[in-house]
PDB file of N, CA and C in Angstrom:
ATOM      1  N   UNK A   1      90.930 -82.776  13.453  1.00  0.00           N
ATOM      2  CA  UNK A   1      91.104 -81.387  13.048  1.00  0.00           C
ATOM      3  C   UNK A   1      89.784 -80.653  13.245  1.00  0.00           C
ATOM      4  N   UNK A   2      89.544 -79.442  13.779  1.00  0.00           N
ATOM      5  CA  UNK A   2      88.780 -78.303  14.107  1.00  0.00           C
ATOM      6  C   UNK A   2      89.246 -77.057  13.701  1.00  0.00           C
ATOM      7  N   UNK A   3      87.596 -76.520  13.197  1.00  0.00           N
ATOM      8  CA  UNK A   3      88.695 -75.163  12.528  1.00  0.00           C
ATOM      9  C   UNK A   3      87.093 -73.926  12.703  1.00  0.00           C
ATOM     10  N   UNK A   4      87.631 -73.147  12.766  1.00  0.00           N
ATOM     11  CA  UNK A   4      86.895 -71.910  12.627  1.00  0.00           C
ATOM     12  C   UNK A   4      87.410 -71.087  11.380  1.00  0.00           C
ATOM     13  N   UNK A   5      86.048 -70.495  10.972  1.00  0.00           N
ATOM     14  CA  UNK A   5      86.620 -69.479  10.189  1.00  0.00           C
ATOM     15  C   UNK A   5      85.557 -68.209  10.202  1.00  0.00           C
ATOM     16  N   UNK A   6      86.674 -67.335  10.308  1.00  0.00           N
ATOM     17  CA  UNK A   6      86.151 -65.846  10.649  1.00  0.00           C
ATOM     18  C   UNK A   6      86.416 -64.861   9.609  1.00  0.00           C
ATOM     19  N   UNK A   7      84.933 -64.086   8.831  1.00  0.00           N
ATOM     20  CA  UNK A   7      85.161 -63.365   7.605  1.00  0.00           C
ATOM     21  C   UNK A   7      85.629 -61.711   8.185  1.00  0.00           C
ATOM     22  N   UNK A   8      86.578 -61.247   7.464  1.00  0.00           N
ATOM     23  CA  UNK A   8      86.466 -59.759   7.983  1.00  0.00           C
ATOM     24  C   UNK A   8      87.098 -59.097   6.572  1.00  0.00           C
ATOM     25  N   UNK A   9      87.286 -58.009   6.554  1.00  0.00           N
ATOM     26  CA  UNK A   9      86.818 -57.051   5.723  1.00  0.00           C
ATOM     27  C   UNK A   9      88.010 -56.956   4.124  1.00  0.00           C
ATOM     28  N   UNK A  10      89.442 -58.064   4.566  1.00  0.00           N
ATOM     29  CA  UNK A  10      89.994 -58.581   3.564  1.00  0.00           C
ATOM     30  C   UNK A  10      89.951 -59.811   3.328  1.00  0.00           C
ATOM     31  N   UNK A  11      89.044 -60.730   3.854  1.00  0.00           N
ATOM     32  CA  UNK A  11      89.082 -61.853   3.543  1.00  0.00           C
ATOM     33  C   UNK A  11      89.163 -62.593   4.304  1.00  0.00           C
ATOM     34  N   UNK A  12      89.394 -63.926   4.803  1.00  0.00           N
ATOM     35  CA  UNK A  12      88.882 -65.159   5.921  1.00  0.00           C
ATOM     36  C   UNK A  12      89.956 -64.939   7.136  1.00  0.00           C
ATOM     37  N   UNK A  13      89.460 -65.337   7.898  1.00  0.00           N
ATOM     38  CA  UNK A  13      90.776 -66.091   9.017  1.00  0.00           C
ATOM     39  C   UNK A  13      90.111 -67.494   9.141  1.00  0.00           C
ATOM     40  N   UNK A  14      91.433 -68.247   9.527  1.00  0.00           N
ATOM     41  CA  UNK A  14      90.736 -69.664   9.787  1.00  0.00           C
ATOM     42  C   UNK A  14      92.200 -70.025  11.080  1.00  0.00           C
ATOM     43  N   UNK A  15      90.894 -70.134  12.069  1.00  0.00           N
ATOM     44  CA  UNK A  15      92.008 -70.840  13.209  1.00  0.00           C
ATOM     45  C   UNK A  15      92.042 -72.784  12.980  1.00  0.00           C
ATOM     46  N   UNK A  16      93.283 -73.531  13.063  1.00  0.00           N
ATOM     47  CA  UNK A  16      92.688 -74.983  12.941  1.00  0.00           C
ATOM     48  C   UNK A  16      93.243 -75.284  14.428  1.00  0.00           C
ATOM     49  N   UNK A  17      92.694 -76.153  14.805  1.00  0.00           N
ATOM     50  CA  UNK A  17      93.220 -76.570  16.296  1.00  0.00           C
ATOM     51  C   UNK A  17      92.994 -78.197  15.954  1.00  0.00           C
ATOM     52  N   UNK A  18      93.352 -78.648  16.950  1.00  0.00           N
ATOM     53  CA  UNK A  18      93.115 -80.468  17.356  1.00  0.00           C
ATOM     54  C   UNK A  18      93.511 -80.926  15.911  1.00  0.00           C
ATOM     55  N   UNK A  19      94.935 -80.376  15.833  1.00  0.00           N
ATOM     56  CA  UNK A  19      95.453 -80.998  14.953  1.00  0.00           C
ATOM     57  C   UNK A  19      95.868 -82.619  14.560  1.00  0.00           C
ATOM     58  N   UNK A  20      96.621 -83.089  16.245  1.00  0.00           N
ATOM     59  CA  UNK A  20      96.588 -84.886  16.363  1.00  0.00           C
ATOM     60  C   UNK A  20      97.684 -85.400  15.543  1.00  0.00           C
ATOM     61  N   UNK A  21      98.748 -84.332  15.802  1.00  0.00           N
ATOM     62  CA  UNK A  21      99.643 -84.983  14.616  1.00  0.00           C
ATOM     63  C   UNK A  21     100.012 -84.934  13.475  1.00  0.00           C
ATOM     64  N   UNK A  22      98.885 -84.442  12.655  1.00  0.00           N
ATOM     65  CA  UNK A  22      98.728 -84.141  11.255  1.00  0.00           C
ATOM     66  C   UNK A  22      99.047 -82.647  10.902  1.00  0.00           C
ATOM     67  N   UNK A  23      99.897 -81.913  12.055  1.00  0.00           N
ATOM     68  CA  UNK A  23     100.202 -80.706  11.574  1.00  0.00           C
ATOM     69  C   UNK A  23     100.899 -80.614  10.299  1.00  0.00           C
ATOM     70  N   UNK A  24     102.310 -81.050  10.262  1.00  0.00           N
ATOM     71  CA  UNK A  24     103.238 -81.142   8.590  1.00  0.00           C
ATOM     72  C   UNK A  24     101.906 -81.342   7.677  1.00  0.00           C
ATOM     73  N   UNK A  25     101.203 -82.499   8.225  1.00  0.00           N
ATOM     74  CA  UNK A  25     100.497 -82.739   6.543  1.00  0.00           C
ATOM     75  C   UNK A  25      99.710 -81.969   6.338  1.00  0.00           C
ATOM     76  N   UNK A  26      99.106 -81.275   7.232  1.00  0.00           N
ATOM     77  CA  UNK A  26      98.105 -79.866   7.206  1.00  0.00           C
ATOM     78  C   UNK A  26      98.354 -78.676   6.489  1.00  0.00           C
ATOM     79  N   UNK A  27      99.828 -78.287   7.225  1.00  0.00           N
ATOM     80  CA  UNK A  27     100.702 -76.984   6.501  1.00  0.00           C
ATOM     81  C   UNK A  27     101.117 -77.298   5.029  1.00  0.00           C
ATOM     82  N   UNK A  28     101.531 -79.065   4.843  1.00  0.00           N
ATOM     83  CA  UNK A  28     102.232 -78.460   3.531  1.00  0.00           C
ATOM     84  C   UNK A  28     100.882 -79.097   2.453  1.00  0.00           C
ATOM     85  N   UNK A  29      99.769 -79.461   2.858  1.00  0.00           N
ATOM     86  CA  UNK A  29      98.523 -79.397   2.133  1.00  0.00           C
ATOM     87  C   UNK A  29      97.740 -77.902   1.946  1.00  0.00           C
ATOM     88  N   UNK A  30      98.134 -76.762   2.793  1.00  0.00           N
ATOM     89  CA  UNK A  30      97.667 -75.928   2.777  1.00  0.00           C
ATOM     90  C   UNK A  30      98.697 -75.229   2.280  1.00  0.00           C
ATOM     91  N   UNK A  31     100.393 -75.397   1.807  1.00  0.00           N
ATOM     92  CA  UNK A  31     101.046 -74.643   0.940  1.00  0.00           C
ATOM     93  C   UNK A  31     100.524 -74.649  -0.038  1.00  0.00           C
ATOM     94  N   UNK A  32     100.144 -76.173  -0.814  1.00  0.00           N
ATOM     95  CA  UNK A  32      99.629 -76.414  -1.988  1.00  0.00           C
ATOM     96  C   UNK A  32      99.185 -75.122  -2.744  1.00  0.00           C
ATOM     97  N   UNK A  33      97.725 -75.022  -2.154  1.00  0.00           N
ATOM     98  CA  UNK A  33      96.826 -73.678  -2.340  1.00  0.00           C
ATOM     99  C   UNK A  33      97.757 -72.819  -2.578  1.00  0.00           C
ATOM    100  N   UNK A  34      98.630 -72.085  -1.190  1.00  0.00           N
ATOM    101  CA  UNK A  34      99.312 -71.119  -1.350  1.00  0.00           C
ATOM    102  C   UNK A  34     100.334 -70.545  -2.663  1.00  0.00           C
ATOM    103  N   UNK A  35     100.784 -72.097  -3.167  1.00  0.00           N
ATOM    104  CA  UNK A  35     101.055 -71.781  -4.710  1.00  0.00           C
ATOM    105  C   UNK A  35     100.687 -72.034  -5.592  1.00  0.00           C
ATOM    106  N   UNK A  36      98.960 -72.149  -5.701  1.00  0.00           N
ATOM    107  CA  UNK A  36      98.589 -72.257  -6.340  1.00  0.00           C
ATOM    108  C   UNK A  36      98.017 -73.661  -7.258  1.00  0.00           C
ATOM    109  N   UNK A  37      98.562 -74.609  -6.353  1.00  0.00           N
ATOM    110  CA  UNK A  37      98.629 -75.952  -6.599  1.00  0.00           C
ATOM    111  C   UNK A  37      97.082 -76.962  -5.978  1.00  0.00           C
ATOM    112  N   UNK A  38      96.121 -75.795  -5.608  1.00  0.00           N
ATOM    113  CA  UNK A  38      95.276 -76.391  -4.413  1.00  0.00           C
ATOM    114  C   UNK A  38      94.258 -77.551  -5.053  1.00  0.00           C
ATOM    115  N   UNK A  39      94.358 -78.901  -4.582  1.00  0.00           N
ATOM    116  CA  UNK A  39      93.346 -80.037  -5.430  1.00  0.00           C
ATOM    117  C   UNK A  39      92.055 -79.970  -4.234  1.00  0.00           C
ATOM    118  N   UNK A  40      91.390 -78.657  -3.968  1.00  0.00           N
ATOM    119  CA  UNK A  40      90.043 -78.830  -3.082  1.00  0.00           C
ATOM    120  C   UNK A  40      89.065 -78.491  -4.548  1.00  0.00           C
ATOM    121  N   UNK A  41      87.929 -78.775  -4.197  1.00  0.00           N
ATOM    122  CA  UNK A  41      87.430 -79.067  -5.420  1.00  0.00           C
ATOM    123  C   UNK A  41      86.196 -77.589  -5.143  1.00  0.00           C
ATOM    124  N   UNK A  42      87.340 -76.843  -5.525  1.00  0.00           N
ATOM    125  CA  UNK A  42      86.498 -75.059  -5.539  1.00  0.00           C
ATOM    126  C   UNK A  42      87.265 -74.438  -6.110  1.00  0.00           C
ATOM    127  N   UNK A  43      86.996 -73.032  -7.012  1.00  0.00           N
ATOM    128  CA  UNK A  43      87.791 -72.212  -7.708  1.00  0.00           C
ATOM    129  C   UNK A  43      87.826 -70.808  -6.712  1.00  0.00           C
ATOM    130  N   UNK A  44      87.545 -71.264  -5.239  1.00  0.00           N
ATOM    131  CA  UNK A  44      87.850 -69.820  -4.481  1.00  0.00           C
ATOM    132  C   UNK A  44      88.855 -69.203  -5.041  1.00  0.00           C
ATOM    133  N   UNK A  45      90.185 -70.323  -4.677  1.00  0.00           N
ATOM    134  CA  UNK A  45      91.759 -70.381  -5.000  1.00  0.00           C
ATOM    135  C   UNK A  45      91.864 -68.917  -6.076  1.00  0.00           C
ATOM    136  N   UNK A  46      91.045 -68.976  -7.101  1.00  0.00           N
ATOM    137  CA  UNK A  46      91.134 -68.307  -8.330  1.00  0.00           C
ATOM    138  C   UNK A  46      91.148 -66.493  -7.689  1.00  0.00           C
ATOM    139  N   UNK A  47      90.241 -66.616  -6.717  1.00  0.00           N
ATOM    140  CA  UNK A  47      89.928 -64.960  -5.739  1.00  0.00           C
ATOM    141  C   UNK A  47      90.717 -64.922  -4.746  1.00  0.00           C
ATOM    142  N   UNK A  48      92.178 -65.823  -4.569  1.00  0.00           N
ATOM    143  CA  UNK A  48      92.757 -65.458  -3.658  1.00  0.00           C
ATOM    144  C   UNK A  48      93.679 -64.396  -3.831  1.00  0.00           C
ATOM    145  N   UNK A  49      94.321 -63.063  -3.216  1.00  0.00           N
ATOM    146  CA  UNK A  49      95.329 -62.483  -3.482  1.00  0.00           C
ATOM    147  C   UNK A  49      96.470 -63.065  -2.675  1.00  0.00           C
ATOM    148  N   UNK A  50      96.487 -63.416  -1.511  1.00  0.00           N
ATOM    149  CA  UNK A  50      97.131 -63.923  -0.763  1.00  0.00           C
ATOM    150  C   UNK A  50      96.357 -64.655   0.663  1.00  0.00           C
ATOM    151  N   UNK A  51      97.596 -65.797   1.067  1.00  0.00           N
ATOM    152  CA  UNK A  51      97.372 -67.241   1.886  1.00  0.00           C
ATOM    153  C   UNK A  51      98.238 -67.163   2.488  1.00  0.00           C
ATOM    154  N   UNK A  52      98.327 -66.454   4.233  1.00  0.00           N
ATOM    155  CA  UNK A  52      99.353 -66.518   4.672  1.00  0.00           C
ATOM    156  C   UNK A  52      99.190 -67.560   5.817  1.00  0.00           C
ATOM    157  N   UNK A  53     100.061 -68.798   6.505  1.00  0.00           N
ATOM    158  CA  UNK A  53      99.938 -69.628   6.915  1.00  0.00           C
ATOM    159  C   UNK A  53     101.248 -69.183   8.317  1.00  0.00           C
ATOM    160  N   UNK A  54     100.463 -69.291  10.012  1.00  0.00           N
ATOM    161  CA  UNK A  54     101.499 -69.285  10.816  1.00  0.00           C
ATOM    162  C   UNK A  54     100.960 -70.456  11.454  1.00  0.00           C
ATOM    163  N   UNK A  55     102.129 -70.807  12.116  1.00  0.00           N
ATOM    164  CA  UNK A  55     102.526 -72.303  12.841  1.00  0.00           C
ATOM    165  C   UNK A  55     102.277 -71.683  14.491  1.00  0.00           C
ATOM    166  N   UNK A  56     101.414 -71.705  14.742  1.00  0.00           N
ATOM    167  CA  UNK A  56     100.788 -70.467  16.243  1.00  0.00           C
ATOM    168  C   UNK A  56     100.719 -71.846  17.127  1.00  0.00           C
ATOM    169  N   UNK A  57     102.173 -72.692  18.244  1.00  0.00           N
ATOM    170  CA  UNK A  57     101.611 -73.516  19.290  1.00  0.00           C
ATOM    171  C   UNK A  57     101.129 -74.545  18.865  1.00  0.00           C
ATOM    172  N   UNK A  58     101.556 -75.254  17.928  1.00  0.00           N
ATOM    173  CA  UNK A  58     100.869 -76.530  17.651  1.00  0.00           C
ATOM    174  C   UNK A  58      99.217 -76.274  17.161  1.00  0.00           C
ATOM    175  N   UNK A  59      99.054 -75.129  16.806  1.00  0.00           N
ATOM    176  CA  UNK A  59      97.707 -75.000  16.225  1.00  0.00           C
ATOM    177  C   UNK A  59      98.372 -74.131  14.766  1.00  0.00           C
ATOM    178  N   UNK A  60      96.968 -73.860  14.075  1.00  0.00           N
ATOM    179  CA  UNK A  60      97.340 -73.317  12.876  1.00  0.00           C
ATOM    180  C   UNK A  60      97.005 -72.172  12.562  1.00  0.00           C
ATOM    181  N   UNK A  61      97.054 -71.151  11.483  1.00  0.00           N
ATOM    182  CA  UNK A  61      96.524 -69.943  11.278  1.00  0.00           C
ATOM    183  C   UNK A  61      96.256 -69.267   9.924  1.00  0.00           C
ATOM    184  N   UNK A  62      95.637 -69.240   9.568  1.00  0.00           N
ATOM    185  CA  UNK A  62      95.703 -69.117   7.849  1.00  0.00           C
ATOM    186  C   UNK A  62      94.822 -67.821   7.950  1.00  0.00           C
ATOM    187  N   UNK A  63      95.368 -66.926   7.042  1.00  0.00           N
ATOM    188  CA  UNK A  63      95.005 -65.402   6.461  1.00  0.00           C
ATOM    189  C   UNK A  63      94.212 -65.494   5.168  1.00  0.00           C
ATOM    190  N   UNK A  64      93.386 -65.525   4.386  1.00  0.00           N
ATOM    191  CA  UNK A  64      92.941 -65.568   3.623  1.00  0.00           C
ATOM    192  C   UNK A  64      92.828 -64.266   3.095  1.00  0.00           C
ATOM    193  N   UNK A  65      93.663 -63.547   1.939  1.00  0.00           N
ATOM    194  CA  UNK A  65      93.142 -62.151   1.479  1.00  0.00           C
ATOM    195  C   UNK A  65      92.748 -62.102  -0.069  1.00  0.00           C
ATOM    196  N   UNK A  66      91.532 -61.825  -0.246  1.00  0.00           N
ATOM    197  CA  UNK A  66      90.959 -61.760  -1.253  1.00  0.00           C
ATOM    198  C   UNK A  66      91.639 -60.613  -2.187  1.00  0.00           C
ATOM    199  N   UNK A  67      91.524 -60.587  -3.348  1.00  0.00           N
ATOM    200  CA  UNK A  67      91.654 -59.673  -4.654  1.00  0.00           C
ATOM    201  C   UNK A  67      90.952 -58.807  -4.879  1.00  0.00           C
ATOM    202  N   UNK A  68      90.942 -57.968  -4.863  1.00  0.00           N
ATOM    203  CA  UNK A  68      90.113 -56.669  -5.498  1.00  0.00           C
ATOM    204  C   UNK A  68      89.069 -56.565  -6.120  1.00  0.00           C
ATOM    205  N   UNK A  69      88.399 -56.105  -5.549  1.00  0.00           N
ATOM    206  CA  UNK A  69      86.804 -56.787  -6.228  1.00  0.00           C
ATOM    207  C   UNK A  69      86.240 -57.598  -5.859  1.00  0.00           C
ATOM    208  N   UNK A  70      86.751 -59.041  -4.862  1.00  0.00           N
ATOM    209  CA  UNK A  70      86.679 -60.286  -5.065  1.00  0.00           C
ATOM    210  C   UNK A  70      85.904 -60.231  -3.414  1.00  0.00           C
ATOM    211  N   UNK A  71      85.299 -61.464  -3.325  1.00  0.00           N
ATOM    212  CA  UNK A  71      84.871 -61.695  -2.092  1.00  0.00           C
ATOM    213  C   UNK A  71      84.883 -63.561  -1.807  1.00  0.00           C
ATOM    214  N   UNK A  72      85.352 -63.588  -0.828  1.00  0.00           N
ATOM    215  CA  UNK A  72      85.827 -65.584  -0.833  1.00  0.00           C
ATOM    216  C   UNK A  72      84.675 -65.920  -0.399  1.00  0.00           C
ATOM    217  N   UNK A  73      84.201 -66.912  -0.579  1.00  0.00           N
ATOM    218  CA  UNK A  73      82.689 -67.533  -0.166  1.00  0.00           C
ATOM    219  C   UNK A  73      83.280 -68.604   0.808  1.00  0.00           C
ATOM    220  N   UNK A  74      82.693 -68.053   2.472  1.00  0.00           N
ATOM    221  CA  UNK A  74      83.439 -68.785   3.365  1.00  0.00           C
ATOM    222  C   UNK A  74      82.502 -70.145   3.517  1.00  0.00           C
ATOM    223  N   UNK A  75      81.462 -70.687   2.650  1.00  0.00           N
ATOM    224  CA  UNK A  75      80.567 -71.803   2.605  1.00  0.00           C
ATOM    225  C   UNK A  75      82.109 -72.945   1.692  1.00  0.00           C
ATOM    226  N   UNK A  76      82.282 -72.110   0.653  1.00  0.00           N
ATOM    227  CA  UNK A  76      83.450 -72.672  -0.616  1.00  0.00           C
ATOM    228  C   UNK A  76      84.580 -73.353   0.529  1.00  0.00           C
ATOM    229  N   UNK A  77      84.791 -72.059   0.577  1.00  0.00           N
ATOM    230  CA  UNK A  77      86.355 -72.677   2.111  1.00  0.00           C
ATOM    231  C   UNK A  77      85.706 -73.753   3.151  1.00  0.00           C
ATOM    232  N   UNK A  78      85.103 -73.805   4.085  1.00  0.00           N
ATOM    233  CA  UNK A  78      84.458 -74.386   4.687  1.00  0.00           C
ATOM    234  C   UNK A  78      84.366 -76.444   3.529  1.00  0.00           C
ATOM    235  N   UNK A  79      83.723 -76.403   2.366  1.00  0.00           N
ATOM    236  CA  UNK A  79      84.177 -77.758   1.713  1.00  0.00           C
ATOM    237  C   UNK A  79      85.145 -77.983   1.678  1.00  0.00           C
ATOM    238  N   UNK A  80      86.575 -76.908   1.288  1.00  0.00           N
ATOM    239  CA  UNK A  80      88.051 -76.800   1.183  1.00  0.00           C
ATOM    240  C   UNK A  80      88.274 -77.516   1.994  1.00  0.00           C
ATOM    241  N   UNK A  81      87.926 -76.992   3.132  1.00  0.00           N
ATOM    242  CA  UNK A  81      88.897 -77.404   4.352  1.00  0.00           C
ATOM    243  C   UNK A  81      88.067 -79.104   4.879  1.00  0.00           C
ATOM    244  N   UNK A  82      87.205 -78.984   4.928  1.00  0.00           N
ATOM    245  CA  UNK A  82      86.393 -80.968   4.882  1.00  0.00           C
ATOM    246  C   UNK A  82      87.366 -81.756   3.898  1.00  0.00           C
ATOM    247  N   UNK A  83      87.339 -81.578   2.491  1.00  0.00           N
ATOM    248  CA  UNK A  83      88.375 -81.838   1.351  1.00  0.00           C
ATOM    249  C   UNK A  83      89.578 -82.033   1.958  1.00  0.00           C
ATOM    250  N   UNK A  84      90.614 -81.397   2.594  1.00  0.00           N
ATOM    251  CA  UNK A  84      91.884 -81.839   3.071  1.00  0.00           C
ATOM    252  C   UNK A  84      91.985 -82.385   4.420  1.00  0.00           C
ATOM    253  N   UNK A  85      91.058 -82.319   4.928  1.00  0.00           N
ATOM    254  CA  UNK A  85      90.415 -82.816   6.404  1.00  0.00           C
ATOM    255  C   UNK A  85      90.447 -84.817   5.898  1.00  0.00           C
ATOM    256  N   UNK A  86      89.693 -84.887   5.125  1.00  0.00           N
ATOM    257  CA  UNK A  86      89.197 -86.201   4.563  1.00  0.00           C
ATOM    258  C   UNK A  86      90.569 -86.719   4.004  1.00  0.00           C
ATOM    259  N   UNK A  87      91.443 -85.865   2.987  1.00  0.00           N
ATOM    260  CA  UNK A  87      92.493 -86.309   2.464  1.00  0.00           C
ATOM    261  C   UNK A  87      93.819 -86.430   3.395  1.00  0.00           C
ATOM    262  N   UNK A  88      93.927 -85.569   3.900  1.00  0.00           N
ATOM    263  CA  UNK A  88      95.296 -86.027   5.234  1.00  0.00           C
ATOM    264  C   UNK A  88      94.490 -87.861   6.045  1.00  0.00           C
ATOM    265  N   UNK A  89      93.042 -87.860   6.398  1.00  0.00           N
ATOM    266  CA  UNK A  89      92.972 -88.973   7.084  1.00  0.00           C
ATOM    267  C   UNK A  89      92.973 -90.309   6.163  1.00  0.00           C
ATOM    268  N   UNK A  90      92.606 -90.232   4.901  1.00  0.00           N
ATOM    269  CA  UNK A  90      92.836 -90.818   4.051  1.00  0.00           C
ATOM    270  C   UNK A  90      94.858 -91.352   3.741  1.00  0.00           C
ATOM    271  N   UNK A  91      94.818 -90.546   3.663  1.00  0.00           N
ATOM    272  CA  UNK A  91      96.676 -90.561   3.739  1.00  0.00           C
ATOM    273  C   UNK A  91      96.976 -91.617   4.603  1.00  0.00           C
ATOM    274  N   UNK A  92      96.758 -91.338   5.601  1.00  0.00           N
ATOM    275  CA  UNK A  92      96.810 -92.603   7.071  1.00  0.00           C
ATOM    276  C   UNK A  92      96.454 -93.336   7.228  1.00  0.00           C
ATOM    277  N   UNK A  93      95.594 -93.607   6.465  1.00  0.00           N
ATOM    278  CA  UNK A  93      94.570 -94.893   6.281  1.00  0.00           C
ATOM    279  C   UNK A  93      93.418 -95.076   7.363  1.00  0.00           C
ATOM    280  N   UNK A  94      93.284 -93.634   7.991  1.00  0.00           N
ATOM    281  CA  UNK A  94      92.189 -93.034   8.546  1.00  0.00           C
ATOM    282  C   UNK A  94      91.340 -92.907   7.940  1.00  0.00           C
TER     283      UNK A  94
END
């Protein structure tokens, strides 16, 4: 898994690519978050307003929109995403 993430003026984008298979476990590790359920070990989650997730070609796409007031610390996301990176390969016994 490879991922970029790009800050703009509501909050993150994150492209993931070189997924390898692990797309399902990617998306529905990254629903988690989306309802609120997220076990990455950061309280971004807490400044999210919305997590919108598209399935773009076998790659991924996540919207990150912050809350009012709020600003996401793309260093925070950036561990997030190592955190489920480590835990999907873990899963596999990767």
């Amino acid at each position: 898994m490879k991922y970029k993430i790009e800050k703009n003026e509501h909050g993150l984008d994150i492209s993931v690519t070189d997924v390898k298979g692990k797309k399902d476990e990617l998306i529905e590790a990254f629903q988690e978050c989306q309802g609120g359920r997220c076990s990455c070990p950061t309280e971004e989650y807490k400044k999210l307003n919305s997590l919108d997730i598209e399935d773009n070609s076998g790659n991924i796409k996540l919207s990150l929109r912050s809350k009012d007031g709020s600003n996401i610390d793309k260093d925070e996301i950036n561990k997030c995403l190592e955190f489920t990176k480590k835990r999907i390969a873990q899963k596999d016994g990767g």
